[in-house]
PDB file of N, CA and C in Angstrom:
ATOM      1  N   UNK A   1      51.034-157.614 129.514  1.00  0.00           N
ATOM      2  CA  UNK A   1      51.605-156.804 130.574  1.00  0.00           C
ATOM      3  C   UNK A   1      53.120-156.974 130.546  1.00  0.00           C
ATOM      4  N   UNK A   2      54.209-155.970 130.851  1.00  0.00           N
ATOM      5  CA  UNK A   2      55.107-155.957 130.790  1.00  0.00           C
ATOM      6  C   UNK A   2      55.904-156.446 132.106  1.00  0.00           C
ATOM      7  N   UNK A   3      57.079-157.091 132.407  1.00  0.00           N
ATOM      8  CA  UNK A   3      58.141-156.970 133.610  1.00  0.00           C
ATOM      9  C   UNK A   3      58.866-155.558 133.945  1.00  0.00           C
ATOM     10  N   UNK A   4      58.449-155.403 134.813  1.00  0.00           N
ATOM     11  CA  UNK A   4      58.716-154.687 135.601  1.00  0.00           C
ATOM     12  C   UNK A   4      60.084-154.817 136.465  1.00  0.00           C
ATOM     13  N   UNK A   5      61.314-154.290 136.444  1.00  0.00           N
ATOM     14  CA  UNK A   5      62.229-154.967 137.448  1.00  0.00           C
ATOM     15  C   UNK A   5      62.076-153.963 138.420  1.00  0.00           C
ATOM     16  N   UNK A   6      62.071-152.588 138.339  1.00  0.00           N
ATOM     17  CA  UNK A   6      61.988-151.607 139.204  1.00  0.00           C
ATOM     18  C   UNK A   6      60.715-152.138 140.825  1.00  0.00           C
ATOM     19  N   UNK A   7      59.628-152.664 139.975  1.00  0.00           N
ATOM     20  CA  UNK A   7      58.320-153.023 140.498  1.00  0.00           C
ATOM     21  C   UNK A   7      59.315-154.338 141.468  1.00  0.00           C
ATOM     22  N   UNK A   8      59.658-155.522 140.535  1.00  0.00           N
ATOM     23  CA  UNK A   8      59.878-156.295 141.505  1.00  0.00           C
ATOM     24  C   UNK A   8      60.866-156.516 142.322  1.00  0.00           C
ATOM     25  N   UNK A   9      61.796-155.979 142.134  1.00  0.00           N
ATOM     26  CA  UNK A   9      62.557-155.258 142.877  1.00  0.00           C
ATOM     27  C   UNK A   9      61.797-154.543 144.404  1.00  0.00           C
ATOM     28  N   UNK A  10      60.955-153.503 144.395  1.00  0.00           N
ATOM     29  CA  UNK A  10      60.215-153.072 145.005  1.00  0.00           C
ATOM     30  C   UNK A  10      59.460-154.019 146.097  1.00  0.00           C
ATOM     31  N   UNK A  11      58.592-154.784 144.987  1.00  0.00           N
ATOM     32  CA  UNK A  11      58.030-155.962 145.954  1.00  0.00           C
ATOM     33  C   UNK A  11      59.001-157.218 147.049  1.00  0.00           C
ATOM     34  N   UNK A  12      60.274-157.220 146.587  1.00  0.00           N
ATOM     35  CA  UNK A  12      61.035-157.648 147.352  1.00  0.00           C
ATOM     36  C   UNK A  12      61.256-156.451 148.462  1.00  0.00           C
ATOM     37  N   UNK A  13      61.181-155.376 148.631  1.00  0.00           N
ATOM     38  CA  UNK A  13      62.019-155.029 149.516  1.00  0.00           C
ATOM     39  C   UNK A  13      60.663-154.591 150.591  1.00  0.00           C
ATOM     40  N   UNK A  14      59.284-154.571 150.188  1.00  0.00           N
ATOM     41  CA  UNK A  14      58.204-154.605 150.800  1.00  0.00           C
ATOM     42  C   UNK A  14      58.166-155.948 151.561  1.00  0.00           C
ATOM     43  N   UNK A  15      58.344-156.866 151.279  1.00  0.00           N
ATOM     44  CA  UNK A  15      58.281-158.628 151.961  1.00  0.00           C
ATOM     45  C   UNK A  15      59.827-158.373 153.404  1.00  0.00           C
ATOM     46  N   UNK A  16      60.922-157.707 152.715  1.00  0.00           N
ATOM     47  CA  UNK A  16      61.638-157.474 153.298  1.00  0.00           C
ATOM     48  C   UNK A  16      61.577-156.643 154.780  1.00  0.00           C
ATOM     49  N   UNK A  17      60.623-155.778 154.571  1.00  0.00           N
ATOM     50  CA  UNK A  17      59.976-154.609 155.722  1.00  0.00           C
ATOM     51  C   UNK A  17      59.146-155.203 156.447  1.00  0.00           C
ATOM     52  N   UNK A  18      58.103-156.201 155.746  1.00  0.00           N
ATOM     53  CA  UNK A  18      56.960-156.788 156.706  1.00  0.00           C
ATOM     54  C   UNK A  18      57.421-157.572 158.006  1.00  0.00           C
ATOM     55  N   UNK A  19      56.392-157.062 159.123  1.00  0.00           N
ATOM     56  CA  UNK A  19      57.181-157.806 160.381  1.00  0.00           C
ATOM     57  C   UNK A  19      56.444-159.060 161.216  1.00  0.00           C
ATOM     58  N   UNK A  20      55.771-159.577 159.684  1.00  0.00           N
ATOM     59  CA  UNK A  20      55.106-160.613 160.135  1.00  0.00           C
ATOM     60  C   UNK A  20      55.529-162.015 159.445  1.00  0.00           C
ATOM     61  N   UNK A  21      56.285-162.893 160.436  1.00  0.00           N
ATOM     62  CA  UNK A  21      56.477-164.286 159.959  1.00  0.00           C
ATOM     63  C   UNK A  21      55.593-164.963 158.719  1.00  0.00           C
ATOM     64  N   UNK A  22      54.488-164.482 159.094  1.00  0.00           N
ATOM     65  CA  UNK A  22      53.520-165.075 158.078  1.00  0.00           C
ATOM     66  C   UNK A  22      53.207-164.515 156.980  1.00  0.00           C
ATOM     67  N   UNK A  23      54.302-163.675 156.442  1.00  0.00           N
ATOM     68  CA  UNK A  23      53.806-163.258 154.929  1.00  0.00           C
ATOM     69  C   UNK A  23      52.736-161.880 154.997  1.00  0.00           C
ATOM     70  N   UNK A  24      52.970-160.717 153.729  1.00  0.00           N
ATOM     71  CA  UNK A  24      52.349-160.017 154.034  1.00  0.00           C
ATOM     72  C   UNK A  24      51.210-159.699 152.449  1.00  0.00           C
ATOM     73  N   UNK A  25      50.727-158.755 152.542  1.00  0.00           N
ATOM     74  CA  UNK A  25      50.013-158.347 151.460  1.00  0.00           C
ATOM     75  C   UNK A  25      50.563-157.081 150.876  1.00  0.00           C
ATOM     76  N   UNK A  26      50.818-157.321 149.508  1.00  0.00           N
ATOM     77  CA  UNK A  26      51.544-155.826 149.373  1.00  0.00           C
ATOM     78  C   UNK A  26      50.900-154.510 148.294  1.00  0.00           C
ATOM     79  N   UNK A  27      51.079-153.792 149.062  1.00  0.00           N
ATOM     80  CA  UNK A  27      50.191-152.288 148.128  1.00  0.00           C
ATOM     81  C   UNK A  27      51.782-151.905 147.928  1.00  0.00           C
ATOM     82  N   UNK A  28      51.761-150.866 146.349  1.00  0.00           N
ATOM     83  CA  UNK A  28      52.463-149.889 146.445  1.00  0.00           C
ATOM     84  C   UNK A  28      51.894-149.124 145.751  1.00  0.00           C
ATOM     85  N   UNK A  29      51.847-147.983 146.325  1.00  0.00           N
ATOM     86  CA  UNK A  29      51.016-146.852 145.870  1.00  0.00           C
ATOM     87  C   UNK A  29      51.604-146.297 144.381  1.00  0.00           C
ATOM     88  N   UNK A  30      50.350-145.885 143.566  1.00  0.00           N
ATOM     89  CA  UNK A  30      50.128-145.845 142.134  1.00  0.00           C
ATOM     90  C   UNK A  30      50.810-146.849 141.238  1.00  0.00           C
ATOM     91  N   UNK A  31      50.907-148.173 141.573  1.00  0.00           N
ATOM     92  CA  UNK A  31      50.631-149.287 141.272  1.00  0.00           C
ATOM     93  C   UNK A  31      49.167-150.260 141.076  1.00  0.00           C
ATOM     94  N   UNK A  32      48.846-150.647 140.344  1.00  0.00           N
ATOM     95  CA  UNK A  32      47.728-151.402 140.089  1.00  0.00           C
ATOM     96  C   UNK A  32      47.527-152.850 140.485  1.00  0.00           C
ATOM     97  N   UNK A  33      46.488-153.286 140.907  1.00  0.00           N
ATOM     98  CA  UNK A  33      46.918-154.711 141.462  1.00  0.00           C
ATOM     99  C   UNK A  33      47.336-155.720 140.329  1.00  0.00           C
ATOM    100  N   UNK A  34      46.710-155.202 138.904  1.00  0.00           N
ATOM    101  CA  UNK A  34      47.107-155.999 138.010  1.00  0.00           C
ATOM    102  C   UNK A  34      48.853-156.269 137.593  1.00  0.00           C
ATOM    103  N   UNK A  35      48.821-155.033 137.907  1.00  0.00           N
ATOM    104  CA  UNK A  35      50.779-154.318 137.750  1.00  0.00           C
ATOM    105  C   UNK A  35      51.557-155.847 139.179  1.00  0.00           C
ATOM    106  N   UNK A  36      50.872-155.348 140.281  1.00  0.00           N
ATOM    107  CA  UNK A  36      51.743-156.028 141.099  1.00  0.00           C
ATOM    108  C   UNK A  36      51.262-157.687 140.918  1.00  0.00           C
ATOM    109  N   UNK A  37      49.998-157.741 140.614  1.00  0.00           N
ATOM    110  CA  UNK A  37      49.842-159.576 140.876  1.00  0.00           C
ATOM    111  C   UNK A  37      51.174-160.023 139.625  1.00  0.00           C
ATOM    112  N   UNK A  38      50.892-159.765 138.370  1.00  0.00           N
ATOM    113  CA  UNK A  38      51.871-160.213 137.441  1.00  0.00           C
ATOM    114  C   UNK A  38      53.168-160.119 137.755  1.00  0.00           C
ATOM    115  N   UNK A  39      54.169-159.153 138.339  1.00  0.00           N
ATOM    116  CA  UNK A  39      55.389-159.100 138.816  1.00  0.00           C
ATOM    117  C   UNK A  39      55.759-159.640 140.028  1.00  0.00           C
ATOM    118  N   UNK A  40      54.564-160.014 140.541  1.00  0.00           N
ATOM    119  CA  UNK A  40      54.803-160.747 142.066  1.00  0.00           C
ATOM    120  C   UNK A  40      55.112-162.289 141.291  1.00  0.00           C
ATOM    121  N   UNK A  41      54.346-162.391 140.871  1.00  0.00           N
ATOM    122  CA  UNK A  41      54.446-163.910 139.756  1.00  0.00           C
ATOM    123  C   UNK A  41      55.669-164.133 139.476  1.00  0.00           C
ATOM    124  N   UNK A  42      55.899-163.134 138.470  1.00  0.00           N
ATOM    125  CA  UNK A  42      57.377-163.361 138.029  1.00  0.00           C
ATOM    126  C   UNK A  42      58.657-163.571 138.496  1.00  0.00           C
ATOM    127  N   UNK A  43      58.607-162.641 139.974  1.00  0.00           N
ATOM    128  CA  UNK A  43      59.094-163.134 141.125  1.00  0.00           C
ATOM    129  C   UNK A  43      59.155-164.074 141.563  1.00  0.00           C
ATOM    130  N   UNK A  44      58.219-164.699 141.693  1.00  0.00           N
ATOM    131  CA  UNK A  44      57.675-166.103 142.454  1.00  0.00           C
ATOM    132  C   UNK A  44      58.448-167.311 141.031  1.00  0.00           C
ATOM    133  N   UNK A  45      58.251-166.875 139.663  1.00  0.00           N
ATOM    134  CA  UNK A  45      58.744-167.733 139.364  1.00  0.00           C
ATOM    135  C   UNK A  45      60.117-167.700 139.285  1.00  0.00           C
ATOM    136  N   UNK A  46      60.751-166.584 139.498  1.00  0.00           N
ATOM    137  CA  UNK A  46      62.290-166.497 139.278  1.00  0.00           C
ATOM    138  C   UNK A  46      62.874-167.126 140.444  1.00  0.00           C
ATOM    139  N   UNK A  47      62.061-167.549 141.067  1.00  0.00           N
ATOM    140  CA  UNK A  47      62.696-167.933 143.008  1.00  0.00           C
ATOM    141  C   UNK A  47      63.420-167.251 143.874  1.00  0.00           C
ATOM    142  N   UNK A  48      62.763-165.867 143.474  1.00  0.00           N
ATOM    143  CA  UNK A  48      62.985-165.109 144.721  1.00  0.00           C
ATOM    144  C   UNK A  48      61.848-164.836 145.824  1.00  0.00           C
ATOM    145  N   UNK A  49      61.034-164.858 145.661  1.00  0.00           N
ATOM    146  CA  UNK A  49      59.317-165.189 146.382  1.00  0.00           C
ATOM    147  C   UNK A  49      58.779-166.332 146.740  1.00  0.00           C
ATOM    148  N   UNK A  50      58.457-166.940 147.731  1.00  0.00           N
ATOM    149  CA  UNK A  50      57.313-167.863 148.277  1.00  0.00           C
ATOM    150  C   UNK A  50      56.012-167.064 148.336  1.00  0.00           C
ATOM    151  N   UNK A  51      54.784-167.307 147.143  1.00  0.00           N
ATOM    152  CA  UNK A  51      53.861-166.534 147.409  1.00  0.00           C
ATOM    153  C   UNK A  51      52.768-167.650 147.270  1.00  0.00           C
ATOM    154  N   UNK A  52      51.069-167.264 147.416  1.00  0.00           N
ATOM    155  CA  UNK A  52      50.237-168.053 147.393  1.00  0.00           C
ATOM    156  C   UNK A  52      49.207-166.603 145.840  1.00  0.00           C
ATOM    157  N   UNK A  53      48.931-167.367 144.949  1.00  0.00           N
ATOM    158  CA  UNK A  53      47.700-166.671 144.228  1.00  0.00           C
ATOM    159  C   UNK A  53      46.913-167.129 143.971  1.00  0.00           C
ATOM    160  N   UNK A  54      45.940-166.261 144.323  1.00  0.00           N
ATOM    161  CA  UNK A  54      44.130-167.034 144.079  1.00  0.00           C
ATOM    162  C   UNK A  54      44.040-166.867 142.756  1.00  0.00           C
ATOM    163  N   UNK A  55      43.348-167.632 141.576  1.00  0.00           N
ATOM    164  CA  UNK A  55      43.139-167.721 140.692  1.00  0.00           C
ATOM    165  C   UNK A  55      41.785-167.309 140.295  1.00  0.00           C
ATOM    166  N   UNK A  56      41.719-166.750 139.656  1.00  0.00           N
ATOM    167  CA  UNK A  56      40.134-165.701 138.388  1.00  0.00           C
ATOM    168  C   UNK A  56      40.540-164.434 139.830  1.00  0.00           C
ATOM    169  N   UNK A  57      41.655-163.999 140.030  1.00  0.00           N
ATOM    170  CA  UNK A  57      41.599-162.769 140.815  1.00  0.00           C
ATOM    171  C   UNK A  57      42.846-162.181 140.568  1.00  0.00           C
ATOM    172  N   UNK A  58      42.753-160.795 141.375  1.00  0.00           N
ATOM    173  CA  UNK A  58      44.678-160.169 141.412  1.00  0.00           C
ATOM    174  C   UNK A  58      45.094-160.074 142.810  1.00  0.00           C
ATOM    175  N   UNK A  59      44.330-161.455 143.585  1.00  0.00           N
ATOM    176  CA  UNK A  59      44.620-161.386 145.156  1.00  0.00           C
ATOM    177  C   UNK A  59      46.150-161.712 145.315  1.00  0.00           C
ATOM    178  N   UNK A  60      46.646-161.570 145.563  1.00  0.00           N
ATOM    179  CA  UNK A  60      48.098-162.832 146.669  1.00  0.00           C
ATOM    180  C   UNK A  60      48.909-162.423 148.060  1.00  0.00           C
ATOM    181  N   UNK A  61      49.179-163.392 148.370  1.00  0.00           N
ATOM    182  CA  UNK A  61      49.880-162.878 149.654  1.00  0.00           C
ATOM    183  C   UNK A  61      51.338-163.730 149.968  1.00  0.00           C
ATOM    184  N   UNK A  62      52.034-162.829 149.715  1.00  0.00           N
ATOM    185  CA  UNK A  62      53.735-163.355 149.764  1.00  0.00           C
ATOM    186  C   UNK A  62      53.938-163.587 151.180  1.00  0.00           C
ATOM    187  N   UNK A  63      54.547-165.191 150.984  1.00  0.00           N
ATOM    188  CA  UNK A  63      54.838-165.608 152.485  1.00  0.00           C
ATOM    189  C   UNK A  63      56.519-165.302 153.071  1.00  0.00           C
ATOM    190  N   UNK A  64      57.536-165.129 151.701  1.00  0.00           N
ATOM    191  CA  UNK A  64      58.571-164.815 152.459  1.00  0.00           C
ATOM    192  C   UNK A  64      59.391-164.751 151.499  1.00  0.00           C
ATOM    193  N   UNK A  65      60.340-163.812 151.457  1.00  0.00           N
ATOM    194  CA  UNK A  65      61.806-164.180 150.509  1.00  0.00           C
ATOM    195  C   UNK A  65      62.474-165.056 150.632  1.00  0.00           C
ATOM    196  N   UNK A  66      63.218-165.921 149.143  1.00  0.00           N
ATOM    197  CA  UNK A  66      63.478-167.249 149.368  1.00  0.00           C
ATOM    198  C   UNK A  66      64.982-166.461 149.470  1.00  0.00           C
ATOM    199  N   UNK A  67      66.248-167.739 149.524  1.00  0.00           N
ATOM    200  CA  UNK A  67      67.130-167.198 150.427  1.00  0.00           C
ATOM    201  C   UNK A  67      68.150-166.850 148.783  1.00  0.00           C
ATOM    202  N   UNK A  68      67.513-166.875 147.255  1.00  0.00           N
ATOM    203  CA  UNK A  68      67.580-165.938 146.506  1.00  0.00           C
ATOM    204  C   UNK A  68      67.203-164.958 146.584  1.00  0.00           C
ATOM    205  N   UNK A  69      66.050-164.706 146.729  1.00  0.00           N
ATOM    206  CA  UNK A  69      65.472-163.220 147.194  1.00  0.00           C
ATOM    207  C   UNK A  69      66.541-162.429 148.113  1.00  0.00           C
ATOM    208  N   UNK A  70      66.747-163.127 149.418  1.00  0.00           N
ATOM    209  CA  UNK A  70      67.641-161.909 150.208  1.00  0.00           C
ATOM    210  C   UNK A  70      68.785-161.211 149.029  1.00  0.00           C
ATOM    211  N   UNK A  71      69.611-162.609 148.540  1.00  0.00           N
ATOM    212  CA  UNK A  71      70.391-162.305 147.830  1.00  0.00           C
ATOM    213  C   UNK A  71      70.738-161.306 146.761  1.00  0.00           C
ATOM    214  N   UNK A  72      69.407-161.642 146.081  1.00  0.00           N
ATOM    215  CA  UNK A  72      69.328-160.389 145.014  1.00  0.00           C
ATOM    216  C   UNK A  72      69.038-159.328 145.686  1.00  0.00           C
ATOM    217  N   UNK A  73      68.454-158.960 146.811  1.00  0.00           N
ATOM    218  CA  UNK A  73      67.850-158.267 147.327  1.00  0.00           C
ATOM    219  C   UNK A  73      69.234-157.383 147.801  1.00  0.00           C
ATOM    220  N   UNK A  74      69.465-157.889 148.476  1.00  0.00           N
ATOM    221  CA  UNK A  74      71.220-157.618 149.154  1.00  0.00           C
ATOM    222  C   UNK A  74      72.440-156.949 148.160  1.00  0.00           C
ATOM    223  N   UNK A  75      71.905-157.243 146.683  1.00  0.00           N
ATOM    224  CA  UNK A  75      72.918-156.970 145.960  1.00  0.00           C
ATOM    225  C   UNK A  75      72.391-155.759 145.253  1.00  0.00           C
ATOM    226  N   UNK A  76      71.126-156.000 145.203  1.00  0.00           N
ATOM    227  CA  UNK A  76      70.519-154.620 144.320  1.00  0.00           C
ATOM    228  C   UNK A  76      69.437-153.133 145.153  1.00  0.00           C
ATOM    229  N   UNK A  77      69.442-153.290 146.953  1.00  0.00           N
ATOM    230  CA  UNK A  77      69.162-152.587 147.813  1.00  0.00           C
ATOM    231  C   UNK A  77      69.542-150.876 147.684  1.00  0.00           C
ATOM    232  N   UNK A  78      71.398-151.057 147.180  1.00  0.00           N
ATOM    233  CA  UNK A  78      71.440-149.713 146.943  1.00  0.00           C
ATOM    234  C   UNK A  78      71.192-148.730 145.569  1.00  0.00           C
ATOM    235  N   UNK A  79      70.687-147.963 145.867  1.00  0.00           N
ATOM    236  CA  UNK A  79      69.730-147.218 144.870  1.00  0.00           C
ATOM    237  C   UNK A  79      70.642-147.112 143.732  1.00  0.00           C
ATOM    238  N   UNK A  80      72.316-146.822 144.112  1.00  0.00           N
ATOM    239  CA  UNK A  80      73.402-145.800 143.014  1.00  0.00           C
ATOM    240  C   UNK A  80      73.830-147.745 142.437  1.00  0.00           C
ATOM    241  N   UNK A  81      74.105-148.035 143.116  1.00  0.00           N
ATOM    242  CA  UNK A  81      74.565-149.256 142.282  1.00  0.00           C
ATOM    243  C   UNK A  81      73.117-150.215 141.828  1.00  0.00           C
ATOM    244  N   UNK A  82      71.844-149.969 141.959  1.00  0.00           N
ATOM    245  CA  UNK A  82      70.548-150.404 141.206  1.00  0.00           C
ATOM    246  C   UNK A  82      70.293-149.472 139.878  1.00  0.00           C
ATOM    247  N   UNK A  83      70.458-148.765 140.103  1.00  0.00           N
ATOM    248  CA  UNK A  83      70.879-147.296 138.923  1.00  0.00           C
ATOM    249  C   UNK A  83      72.112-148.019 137.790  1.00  0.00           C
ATOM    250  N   UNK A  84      73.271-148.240 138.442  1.00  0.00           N
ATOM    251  CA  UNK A  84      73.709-148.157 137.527  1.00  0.00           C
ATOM    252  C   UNK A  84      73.749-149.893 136.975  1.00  0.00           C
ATOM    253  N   UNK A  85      73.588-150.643 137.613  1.00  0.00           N
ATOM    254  CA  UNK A  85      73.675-152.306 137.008  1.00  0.00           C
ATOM    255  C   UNK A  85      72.806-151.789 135.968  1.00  0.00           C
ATOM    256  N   UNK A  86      71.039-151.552 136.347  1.00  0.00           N
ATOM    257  CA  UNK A  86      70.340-151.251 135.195  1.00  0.00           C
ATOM    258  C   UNK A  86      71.262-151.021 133.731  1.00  0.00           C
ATOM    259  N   UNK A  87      71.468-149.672 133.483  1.00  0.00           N
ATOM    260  CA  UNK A  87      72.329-149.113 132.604  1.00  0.00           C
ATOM    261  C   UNK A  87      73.248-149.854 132.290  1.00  0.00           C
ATOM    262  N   UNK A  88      74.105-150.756 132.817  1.00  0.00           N
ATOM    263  CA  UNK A  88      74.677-151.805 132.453  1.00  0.00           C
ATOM    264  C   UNK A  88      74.184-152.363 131.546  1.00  0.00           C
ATOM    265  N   UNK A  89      73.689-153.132 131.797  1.00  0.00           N
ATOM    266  CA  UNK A  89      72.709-154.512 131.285  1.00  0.00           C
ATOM    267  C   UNK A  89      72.053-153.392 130.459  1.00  0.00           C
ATOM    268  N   UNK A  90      71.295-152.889 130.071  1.00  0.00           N
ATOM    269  CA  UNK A  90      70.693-152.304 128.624  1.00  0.00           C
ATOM    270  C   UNK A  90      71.711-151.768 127.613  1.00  0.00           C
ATOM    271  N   UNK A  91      72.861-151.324 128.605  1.00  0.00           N
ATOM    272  CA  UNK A  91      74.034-150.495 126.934  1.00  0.00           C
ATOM    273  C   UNK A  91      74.818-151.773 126.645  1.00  0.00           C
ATOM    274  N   UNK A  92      74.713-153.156 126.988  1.00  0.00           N
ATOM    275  CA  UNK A  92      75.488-153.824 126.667  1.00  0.00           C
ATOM    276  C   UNK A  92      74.564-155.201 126.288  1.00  0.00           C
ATOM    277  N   UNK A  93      73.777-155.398 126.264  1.00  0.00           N
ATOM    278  CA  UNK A  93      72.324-156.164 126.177  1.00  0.00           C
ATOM    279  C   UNK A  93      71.343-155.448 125.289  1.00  0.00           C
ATOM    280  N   UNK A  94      70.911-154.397 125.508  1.00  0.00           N
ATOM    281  CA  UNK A  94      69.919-154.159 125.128  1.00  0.00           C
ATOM    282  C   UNK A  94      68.358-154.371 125.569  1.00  0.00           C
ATOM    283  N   UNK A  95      68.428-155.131 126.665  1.00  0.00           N
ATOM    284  CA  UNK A  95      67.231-155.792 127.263  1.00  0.00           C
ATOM    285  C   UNK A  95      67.640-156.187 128.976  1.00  0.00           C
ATOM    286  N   UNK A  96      66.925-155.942 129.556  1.00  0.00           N
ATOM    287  CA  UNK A  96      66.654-156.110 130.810  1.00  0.00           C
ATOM    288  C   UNK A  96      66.319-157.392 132.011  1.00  0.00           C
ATOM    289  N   UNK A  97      67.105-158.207 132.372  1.00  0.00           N
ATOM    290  CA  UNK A  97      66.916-159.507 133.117  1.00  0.00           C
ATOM    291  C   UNK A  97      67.403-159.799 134.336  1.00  0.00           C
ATOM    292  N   UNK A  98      67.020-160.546 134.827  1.00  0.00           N
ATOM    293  CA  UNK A  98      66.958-160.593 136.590  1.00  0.00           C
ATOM    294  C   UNK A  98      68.470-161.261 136.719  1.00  0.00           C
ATOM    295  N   UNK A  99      69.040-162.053 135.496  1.00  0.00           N
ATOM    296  CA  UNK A  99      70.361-162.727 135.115  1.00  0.00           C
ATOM    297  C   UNK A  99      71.137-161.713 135.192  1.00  0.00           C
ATOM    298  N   UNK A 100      70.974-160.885 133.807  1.00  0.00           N
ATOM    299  CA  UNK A 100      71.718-159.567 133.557  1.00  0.00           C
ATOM    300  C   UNK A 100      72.358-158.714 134.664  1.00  0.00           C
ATOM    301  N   UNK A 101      70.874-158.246 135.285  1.00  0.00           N
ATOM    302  CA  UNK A 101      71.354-157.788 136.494  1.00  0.00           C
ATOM    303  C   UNK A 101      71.909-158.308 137.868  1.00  0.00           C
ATOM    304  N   UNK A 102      71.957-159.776 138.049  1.00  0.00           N
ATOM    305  CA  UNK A 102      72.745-160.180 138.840  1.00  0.00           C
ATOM    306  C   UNK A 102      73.990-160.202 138.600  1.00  0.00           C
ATOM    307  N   UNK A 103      74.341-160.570 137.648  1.00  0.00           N
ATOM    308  CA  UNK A 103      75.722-160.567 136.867  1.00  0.00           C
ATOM    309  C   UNK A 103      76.398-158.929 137.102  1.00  0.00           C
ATOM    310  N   UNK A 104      75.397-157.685 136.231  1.00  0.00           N
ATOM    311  CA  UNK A 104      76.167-156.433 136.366  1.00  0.00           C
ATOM    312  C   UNK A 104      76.276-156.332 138.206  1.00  0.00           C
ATOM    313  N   UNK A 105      75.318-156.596 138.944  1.00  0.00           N
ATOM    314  CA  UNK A 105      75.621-156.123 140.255  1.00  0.00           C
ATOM    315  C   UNK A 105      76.901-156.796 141.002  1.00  0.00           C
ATOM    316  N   UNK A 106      76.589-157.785 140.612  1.00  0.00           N
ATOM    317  CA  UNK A 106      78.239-158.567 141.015  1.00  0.00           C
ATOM    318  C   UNK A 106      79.265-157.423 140.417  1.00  0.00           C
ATOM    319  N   UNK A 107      79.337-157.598 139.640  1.00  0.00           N
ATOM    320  CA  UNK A 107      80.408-156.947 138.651  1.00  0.00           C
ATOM    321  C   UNK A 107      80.887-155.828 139.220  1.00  0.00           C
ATOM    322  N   UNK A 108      79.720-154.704 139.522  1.00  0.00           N
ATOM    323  CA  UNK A 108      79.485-153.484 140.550  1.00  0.00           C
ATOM    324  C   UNK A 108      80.268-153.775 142.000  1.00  0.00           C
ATOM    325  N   UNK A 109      79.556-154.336 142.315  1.00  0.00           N
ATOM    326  CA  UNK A 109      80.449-154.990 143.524  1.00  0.00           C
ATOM    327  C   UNK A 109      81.610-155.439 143.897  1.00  0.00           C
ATOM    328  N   UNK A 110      82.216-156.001 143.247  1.00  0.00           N
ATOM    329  CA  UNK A 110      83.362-156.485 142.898  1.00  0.00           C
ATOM    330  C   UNK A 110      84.403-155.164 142.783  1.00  0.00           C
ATOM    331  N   UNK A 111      84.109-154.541 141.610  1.00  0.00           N
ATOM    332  CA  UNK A 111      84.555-153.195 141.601  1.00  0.00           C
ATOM    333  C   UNK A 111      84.585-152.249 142.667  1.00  0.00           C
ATOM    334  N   UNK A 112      83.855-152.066 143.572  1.00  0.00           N
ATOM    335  CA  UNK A 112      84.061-151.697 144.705  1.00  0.00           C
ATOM    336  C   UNK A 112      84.699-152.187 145.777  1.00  0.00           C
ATOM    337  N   UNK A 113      84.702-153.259 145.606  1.00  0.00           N
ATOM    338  CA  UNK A 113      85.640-153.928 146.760  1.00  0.00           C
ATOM    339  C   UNK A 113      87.055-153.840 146.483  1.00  0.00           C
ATOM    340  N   UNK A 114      87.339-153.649 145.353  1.00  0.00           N
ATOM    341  CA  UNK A 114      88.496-153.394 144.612  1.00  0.00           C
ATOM    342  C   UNK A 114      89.133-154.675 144.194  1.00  0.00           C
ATOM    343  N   UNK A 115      88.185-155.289 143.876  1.00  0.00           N
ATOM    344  CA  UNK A 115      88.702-157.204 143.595  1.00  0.00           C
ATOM    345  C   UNK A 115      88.635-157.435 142.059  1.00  0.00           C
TER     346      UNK A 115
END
């Protein structure tokens, strides 16, 4: 199965919406649970997720964004500058990473602030 950043990306900003202290369960429609258990993972291992997964299943239930999560979350929220970090990081990389794109979004940012 492949990473998904679009996906986890996504799943952060679903944990972000939920209005329950205790973590939520997340659907996104025409997504597969196999699609989301694996990118929730990857999440979880990049340390942007506190999640719990049941094992021989594609159950889980994310308890909260870690206070990386907001972060990345915060930096890559808007659609035109998530658009373009992407494109960043592939015409100058060639490949796609949660590094990469923290780095281009800074970068993005920065540039806008005029710094």
């Amino acid at each position: 199965m492949k990473r998904d950043m679009d996906l986890i990306r996504t799943i952060l900003l679903e944990v972000e919406e939920s209005p329950s202290p205790e973590g939520c369960r997340i659907e996104v429609p025409g997504r597969s649970r196999d699609e989301l258990y694996y990118n929730a993972q990857l999440a979880h291992e990049a340390g942007l997720i506190e999640a719990r997964f049941l094992r021989g299943s594609t159950d889980f239930h994310v308890l909260r964004l870690t206070y990386a999560g907001h972060e990345f979350l915060d930096a890559a929220r808007n659609d035109t500058l998530w658009v373009k970090a992407k494109e960043m990081v592939i015409k100058n990389t060639g490949t796609l990473t949660i590094e990469g794109l923290k780095i281009a979004l800074s970068t993005l940012i920065k540039h806008a602030l005029g710094a």
